[in-house]
N, C-alpha and C. Protein backbone atom coordinates (compact mmCIF):
# COMPACT_ATOMS: atom_id res chain seq x y z
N UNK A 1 0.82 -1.20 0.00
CA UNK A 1 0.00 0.00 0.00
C UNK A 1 0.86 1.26 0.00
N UNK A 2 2.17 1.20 0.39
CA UNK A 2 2.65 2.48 0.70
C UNK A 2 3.23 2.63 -0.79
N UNK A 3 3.51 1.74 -1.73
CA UNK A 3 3.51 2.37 -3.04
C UNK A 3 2.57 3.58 -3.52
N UNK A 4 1.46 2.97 -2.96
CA UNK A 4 0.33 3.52 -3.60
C UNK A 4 -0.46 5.26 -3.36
N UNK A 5 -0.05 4.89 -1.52
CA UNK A 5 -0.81 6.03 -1.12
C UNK A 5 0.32 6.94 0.03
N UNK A 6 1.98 6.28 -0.27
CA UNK A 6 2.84 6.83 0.33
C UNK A 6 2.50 7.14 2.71
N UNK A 7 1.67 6.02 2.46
CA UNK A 7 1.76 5.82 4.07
C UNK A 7 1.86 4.09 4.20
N UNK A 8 2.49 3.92 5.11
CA UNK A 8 2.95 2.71 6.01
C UNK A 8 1.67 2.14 6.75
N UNK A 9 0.89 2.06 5.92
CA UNK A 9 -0.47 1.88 6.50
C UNK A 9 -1.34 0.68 6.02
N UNK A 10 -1.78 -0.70 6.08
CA UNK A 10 -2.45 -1.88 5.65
C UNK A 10 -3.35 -1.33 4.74
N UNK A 11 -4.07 -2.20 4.20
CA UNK A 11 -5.77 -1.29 3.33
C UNK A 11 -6.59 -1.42 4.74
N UNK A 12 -6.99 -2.56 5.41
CA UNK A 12 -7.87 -2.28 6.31
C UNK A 12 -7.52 -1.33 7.23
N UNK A 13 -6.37 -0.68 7.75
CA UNK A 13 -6.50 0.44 8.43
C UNK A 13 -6.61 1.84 7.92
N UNK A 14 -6.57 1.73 6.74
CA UNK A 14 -6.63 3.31 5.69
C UNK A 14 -8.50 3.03 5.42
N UNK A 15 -9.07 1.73 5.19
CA UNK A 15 -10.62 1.57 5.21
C UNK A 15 -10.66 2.03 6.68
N UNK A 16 -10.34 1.65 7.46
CA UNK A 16 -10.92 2.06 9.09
C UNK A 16 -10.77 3.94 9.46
N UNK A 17 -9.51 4.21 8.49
CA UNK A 17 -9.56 5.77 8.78
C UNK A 17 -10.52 6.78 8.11
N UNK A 18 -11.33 5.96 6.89
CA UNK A 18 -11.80 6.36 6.30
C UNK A 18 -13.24 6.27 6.22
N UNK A 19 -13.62 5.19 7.15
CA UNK A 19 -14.55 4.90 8.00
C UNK A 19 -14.75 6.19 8.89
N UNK A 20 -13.92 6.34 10.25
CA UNK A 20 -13.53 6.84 11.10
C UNK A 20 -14.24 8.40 10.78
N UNK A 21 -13.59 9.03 9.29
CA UNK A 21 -13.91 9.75 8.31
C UNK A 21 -15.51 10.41 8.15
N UNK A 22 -15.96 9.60 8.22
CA UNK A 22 -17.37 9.53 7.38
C UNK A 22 -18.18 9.10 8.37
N UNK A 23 -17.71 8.84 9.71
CA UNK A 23 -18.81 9.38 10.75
C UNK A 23 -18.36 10.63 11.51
N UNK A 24 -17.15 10.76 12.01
CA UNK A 24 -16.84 12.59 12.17
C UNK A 24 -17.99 13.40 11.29
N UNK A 25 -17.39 13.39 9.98
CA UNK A 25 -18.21 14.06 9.12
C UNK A 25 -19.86 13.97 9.05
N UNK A 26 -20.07 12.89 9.49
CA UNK A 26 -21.62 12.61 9.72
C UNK A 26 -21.90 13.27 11.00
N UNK A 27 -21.13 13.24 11.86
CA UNK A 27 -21.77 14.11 13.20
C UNK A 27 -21.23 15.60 13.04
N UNK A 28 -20.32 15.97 12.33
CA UNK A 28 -20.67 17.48 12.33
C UNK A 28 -21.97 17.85 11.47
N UNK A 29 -22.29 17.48 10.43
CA UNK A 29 -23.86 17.24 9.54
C UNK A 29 -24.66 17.58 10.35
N UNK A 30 -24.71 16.60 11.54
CA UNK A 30 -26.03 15.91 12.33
C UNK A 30 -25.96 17.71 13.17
N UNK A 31 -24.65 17.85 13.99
CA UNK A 31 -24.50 19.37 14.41
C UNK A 31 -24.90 20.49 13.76
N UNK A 32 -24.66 20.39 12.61
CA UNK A 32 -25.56 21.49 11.71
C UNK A 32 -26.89 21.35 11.21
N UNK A 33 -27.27 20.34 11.31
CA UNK A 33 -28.45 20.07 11.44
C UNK A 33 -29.77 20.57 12.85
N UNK A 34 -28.84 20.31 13.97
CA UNK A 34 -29.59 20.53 14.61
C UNK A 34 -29.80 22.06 15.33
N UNK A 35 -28.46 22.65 15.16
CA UNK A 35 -27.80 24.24 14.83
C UNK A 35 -29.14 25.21 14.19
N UNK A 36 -29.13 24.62 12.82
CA UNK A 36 -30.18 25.33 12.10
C UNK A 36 -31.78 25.02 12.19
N UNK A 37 -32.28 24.36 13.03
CA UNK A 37 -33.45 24.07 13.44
C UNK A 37 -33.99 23.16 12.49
N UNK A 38 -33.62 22.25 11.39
CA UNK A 38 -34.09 21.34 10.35
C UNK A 38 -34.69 20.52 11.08
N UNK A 39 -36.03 19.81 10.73
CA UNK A 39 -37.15 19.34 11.19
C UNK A 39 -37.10 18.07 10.26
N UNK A 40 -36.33 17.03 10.25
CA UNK A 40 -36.76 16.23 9.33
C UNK A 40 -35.44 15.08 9.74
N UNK A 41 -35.48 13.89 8.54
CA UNK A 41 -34.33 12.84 8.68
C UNK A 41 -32.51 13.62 8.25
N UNK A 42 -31.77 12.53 8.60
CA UNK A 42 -30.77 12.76 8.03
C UNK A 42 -30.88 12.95 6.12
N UNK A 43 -31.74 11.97 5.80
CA UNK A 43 -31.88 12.11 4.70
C UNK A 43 -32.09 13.14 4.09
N UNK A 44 -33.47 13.12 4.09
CA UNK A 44 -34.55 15.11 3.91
C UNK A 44 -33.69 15.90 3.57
N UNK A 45 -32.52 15.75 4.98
CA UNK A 45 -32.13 16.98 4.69
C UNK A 45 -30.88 16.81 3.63
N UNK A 46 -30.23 15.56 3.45
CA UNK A 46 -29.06 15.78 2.10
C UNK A 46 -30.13 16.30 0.87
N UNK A 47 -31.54 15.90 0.65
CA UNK A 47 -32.24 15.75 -0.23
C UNK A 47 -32.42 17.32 -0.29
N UNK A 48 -32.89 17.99 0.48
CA UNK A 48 -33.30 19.62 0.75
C UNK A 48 -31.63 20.11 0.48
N UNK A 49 -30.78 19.66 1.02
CA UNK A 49 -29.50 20.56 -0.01
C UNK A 49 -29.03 20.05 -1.27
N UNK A 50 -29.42 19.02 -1.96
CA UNK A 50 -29.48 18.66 -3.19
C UNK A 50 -30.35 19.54 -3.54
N UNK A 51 -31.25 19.81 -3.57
CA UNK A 51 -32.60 20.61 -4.63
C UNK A 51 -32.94 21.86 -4.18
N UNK A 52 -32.77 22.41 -3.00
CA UNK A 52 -32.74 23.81 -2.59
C UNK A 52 -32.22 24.89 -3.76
N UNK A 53 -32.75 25.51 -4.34
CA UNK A 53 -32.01 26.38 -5.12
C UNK A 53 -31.14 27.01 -4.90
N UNK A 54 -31.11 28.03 -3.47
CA UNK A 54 -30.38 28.96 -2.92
C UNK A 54 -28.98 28.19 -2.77
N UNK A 55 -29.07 26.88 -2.81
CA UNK A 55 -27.46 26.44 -2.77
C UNK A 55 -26.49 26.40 -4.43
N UNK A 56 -27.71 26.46 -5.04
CA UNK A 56 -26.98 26.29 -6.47
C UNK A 56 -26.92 28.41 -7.35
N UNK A 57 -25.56 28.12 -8.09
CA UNK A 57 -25.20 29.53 -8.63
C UNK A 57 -26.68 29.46 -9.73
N UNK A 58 -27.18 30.69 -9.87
CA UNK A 58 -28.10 31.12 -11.22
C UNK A 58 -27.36 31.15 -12.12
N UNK A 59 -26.05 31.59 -12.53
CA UNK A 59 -25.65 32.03 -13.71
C UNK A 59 -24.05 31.18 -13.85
N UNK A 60 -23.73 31.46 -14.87
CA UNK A 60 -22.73 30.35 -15.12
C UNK A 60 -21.26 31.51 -14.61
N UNK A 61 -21.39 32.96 -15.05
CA UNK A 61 -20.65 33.85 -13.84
C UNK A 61 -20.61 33.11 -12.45
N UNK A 62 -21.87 33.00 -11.88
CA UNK A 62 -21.48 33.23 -10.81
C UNK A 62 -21.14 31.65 -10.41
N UNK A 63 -21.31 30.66 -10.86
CA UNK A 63 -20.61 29.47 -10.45
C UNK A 63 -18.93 29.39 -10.68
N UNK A 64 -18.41 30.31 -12.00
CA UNK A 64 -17.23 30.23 -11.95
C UNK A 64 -16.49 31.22 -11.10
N UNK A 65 -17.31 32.18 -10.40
CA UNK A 65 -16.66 33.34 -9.59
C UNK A 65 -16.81 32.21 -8.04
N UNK A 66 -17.84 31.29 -7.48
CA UNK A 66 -17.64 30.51 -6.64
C UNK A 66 -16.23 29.25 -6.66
N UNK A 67 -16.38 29.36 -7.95
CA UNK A 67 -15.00 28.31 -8.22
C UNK A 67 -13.93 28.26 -7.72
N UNK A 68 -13.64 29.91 -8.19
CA UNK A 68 -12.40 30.62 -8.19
C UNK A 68 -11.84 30.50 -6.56
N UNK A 69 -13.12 31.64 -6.02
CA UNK A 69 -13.30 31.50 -4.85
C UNK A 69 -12.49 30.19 -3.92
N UNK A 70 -13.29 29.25 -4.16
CA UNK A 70 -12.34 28.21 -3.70
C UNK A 70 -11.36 27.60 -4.01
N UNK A 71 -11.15 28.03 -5.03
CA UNK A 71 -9.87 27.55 -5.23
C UNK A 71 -8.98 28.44 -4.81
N UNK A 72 -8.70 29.69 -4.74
CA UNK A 72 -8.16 30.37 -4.29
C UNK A 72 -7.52 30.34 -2.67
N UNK A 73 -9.12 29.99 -1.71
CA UNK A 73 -9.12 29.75 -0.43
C UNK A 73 -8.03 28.36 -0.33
N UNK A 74 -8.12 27.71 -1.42
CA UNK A 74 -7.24 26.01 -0.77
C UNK A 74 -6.10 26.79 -1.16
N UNK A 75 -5.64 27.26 -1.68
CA UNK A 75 -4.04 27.56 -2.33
C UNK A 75 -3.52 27.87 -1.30
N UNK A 76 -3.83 28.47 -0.12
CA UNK A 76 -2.87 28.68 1.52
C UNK A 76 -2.78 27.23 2.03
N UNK A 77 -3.57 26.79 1.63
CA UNK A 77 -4.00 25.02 2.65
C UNK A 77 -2.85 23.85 1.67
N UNK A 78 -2.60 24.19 0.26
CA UNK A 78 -2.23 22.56 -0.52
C UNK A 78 -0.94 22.70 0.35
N UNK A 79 0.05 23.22 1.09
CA UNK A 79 1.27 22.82 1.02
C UNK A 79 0.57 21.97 2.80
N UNK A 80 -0.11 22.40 2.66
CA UNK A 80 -0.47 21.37 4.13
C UNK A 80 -0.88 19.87 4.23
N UNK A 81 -1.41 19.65 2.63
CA UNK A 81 -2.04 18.61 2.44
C UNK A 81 -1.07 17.53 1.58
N UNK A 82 -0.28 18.95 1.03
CA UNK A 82 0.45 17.60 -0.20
C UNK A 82 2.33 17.86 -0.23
N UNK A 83 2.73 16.95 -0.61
CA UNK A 83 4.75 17.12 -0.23
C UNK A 83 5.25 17.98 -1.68
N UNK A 84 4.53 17.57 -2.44
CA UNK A 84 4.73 18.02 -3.94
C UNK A 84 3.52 18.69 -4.38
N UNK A 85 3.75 20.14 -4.79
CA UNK A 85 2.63 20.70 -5.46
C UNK A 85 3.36 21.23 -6.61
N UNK A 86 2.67 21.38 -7.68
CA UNK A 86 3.17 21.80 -9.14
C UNK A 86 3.29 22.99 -9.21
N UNK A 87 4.59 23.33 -10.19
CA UNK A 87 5.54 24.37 -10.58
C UNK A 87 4.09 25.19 -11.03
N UNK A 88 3.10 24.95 -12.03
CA UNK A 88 2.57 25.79 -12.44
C UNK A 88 1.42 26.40 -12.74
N UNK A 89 1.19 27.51 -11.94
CA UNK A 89 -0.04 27.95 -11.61
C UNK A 89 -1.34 27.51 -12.25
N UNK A 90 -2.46 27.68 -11.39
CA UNK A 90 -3.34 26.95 -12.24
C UNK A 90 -4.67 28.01 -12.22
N UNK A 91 -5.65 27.68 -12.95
CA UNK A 91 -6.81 28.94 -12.98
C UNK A 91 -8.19 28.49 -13.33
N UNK A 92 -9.41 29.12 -12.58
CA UNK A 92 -10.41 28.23 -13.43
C UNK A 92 -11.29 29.29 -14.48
N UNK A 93 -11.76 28.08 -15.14
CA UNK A 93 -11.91 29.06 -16.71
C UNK A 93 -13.27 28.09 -17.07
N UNK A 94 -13.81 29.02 -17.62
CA UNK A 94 -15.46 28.06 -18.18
C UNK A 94 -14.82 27.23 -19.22
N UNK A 95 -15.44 26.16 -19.15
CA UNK A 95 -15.51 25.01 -20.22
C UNK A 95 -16.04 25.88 -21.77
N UNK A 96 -14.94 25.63 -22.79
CA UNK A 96 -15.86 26.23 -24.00
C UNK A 96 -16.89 25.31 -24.80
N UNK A 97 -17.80 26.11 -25.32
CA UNK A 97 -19.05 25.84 -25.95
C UNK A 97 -18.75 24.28 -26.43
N UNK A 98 -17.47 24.69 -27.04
CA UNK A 98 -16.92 23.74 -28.49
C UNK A 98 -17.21 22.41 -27.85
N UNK A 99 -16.97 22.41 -26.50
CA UNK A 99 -16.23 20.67 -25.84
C UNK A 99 -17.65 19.90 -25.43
């Protein structure tokens, strides 16, 4: 495995961290869930931020100005996450018509 994912780590203990993972993340959910007064299942509510409009951009501006946005925000964070980050800058740009 450490070919693969550069840690000294079995698969079942990288499955167990990743496990581990995805209930953290499920109880901060459940915390914001109950934060914002949502009245319903765990489900409902992935379902209500799937289809909620107010979570999705109107215009194709403003999804690529959210893009940016984040991408911008990780660019302080990649040297935290990764040993090697690339020589060369990167940018986001709408997909053209053509593709």
């Amino acid at each position: 495995m450490k070919h693969f994912t550069t840690l000294d780590l079995t698969a079942e203990e990288i499955h167990r961290i990743g496990l581990d993972e995805v209930a953290r993340i499920r109880g901060e959910m459940a915390q914001v869930i109950e934060e914002v007064g949502f009245e319903g299942s765990f489900d409902e509510f992935l379902t209500f931020l799937r289809t909620d409009p107010r979570f999705y951009p109107k215009t194709a501006d403003e999804l690529l100005r959210e893009a940016a946005y984040i991408s911008k925000k990780m660019d302080g964070k990649l040297p935290a996450l990764f040993k090697t980050l690339p020589r060369q800058p990167y940018t986001v740009e709408a997909v053209p018509d053509s593709i």
